[in-house]
N, C-alpha and C. Protein backbone atom coordinates (compact mmCIF):
# COMPACT_ATOMS: atom_id res chain seq x y z
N UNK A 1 0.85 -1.18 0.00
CA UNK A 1 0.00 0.00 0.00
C UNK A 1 0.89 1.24 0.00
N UNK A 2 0.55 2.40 -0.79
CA UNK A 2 1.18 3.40 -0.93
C UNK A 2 0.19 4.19 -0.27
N UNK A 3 1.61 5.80 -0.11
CA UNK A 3 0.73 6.61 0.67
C UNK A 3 1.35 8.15 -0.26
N UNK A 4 0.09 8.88 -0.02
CA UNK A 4 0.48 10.20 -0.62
C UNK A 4 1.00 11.06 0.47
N UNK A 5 1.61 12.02 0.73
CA UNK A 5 2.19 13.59 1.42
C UNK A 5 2.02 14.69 0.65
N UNK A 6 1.72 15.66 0.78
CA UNK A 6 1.64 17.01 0.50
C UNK A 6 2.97 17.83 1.18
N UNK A 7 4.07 18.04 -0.17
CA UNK A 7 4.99 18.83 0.66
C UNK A 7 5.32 20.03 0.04
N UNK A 8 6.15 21.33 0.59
CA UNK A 8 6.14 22.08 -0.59
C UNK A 8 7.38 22.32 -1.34
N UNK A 9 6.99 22.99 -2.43
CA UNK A 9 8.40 22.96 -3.56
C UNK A 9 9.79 23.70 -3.04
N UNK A 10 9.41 24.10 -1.85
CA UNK A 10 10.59 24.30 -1.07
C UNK A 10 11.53 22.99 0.00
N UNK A 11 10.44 22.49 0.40
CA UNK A 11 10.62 21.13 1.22
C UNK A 11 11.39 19.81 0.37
N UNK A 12 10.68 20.01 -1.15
CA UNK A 12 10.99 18.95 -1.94
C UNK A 12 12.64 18.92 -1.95
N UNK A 13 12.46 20.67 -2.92
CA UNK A 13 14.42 20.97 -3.02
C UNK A 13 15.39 20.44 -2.11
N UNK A 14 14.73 20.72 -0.97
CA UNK A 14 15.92 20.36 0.71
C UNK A 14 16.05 18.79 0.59
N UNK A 15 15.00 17.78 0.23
CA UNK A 15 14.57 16.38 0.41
C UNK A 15 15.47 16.54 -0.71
N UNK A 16 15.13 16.70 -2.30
CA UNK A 16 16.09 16.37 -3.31
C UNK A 16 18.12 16.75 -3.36
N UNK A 17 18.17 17.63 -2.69
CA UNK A 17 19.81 18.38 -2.40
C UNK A 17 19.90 16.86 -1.31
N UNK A 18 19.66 16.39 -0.34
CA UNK A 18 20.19 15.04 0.43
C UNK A 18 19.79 13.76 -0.19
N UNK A 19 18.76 13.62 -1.50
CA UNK A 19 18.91 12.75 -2.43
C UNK A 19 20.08 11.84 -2.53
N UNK A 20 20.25 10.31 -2.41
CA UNK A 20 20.92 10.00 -3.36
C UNK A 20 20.54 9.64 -4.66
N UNK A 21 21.84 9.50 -5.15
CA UNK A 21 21.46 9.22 -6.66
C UNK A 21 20.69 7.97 -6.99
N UNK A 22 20.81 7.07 -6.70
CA UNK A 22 20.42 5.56 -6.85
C UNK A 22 19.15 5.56 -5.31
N UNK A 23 18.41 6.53 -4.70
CA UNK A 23 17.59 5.78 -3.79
C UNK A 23 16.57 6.76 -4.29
N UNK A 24 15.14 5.93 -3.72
CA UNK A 24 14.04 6.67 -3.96
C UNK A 24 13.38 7.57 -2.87
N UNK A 25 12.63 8.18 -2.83
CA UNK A 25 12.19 9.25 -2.40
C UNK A 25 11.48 8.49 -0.43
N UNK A 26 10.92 7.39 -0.61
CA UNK A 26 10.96 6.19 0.05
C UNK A 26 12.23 6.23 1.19
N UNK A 27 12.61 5.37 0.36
CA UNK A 27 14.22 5.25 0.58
C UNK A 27 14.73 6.60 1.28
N UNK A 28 14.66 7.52 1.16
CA UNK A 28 15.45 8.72 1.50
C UNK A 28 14.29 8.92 2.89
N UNK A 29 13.21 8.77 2.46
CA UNK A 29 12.65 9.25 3.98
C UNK A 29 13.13 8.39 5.39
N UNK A 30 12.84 6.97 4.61
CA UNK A 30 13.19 6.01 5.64
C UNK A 30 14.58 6.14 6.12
N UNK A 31 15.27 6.53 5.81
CA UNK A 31 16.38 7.05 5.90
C UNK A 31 16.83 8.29 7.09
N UNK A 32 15.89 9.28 6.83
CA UNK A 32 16.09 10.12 7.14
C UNK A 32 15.27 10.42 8.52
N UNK A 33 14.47 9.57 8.67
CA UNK A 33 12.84 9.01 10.00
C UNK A 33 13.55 8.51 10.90
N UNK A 34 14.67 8.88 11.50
CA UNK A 34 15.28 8.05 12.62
C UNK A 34 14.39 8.24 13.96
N UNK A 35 14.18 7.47 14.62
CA UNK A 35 13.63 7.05 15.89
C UNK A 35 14.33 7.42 17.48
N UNK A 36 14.60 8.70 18.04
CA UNK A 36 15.73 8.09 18.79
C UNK A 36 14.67 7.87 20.01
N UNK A 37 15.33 6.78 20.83
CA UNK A 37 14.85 6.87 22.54
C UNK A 37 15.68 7.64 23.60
N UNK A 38 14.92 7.44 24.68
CA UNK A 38 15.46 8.44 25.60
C UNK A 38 16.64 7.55 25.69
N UNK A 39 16.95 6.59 25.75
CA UNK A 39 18.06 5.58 26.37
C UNK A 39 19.29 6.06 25.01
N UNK A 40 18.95 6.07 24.00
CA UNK A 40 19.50 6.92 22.77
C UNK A 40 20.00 8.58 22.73
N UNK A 41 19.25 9.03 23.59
CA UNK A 41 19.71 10.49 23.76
C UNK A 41 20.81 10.45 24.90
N UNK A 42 20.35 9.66 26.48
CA UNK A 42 20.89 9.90 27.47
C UNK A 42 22.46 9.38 26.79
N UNK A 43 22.78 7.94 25.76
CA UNK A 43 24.16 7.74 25.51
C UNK A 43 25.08 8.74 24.59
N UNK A 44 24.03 9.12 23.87
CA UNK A 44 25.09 10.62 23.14
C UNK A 44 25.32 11.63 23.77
N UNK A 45 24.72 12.13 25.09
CA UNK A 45 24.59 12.98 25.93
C UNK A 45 26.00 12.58 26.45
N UNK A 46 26.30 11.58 26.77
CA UNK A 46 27.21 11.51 27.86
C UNK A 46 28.47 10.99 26.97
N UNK A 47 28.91 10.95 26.02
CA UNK A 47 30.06 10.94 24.25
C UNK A 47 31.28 12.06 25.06
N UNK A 48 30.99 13.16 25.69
CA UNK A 48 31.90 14.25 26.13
C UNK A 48 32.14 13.89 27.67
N UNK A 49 33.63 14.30 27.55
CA UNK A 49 34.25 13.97 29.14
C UNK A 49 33.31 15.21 30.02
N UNK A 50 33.59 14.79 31.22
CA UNK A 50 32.68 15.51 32.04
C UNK A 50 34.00 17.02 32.42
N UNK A 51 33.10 18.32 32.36
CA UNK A 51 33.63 19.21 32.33
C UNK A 51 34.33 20.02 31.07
N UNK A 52 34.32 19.13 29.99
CA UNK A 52 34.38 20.00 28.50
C UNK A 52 33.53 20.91 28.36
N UNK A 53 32.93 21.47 29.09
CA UNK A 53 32.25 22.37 28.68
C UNK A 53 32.33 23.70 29.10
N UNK A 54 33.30 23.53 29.99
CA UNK A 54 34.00 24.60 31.09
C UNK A 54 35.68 24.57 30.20
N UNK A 55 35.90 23.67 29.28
CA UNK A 55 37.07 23.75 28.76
C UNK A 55 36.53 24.65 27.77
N UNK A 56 35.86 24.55 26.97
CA UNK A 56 35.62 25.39 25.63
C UNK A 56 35.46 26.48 25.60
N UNK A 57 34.81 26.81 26.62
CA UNK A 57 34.69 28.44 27.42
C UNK A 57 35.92 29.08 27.60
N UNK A 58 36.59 27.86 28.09
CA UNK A 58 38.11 28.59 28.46
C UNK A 58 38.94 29.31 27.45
N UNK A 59 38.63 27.84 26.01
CA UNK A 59 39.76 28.05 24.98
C UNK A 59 39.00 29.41 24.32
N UNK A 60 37.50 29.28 24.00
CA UNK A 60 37.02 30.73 23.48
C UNK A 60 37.73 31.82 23.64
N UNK A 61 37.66 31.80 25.09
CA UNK A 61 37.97 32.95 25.69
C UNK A 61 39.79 33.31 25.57
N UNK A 62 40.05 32.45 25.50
CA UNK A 62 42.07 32.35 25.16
C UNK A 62 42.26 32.54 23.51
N UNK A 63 41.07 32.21 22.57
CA UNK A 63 40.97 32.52 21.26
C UNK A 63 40.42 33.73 21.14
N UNK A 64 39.27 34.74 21.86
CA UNK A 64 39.40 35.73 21.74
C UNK A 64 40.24 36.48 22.18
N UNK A 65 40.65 36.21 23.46
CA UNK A 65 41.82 37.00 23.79
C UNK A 65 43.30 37.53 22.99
N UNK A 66 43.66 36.04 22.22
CA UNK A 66 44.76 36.49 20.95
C UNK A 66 44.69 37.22 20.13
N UNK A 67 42.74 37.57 19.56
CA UNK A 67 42.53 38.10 18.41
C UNK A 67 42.70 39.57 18.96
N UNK A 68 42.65 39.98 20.06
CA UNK A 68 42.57 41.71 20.43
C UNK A 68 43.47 42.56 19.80
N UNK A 69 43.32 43.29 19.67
CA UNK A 69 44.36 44.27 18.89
C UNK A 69 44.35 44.15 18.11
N UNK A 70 44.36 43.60 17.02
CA UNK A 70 44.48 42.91 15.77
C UNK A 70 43.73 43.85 15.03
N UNK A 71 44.05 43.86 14.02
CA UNK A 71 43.35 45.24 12.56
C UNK A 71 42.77 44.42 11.75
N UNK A 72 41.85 44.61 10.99
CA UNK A 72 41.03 43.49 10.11
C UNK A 72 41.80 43.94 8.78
N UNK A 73 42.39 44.82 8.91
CA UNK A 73 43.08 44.86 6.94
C UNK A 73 44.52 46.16 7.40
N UNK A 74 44.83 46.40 6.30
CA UNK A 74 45.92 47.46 6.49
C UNK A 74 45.36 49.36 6.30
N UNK A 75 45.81 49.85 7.51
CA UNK A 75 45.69 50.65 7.51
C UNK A 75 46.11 52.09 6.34
């Protein structure tokens, strides 16, 4: 049994640009319909060491800090 969708010619473009070449429109949804569970979120959640997030802040802040002074072109 098939099924129809109503999408628009903007929606299509985005669906056709992640197209592959060889799959069908099917194919690409099923594809693209991932399922996650909470048991699925809580393990990607926890992928980063604990406290990287207080590191990145840091390096930001040590990467903006280098850029100061700095001229965007020649005077």
């Amino acid at each position: 049994m098939s099924s129809s969708i109503r999408i628009s010619d903007e929606t299509k473009a985005k669906l056709e640009a992640v197209k592959r070449e060889d799959e069908t429109f099917d194919e690409l949804l099923d594809r693209l319909a991932i399922t996650r569970t909470e048991e699925d979120v809580r393990e990607m959640a926890g992928f980063a060491e604990e406290g990287i997030e207080e590191h990145m802040k840091q390096k930001r802040e040590d990467l903006n800090d280098s850029f100061e002074g700095r001229t965007t072109g020649p005077e």
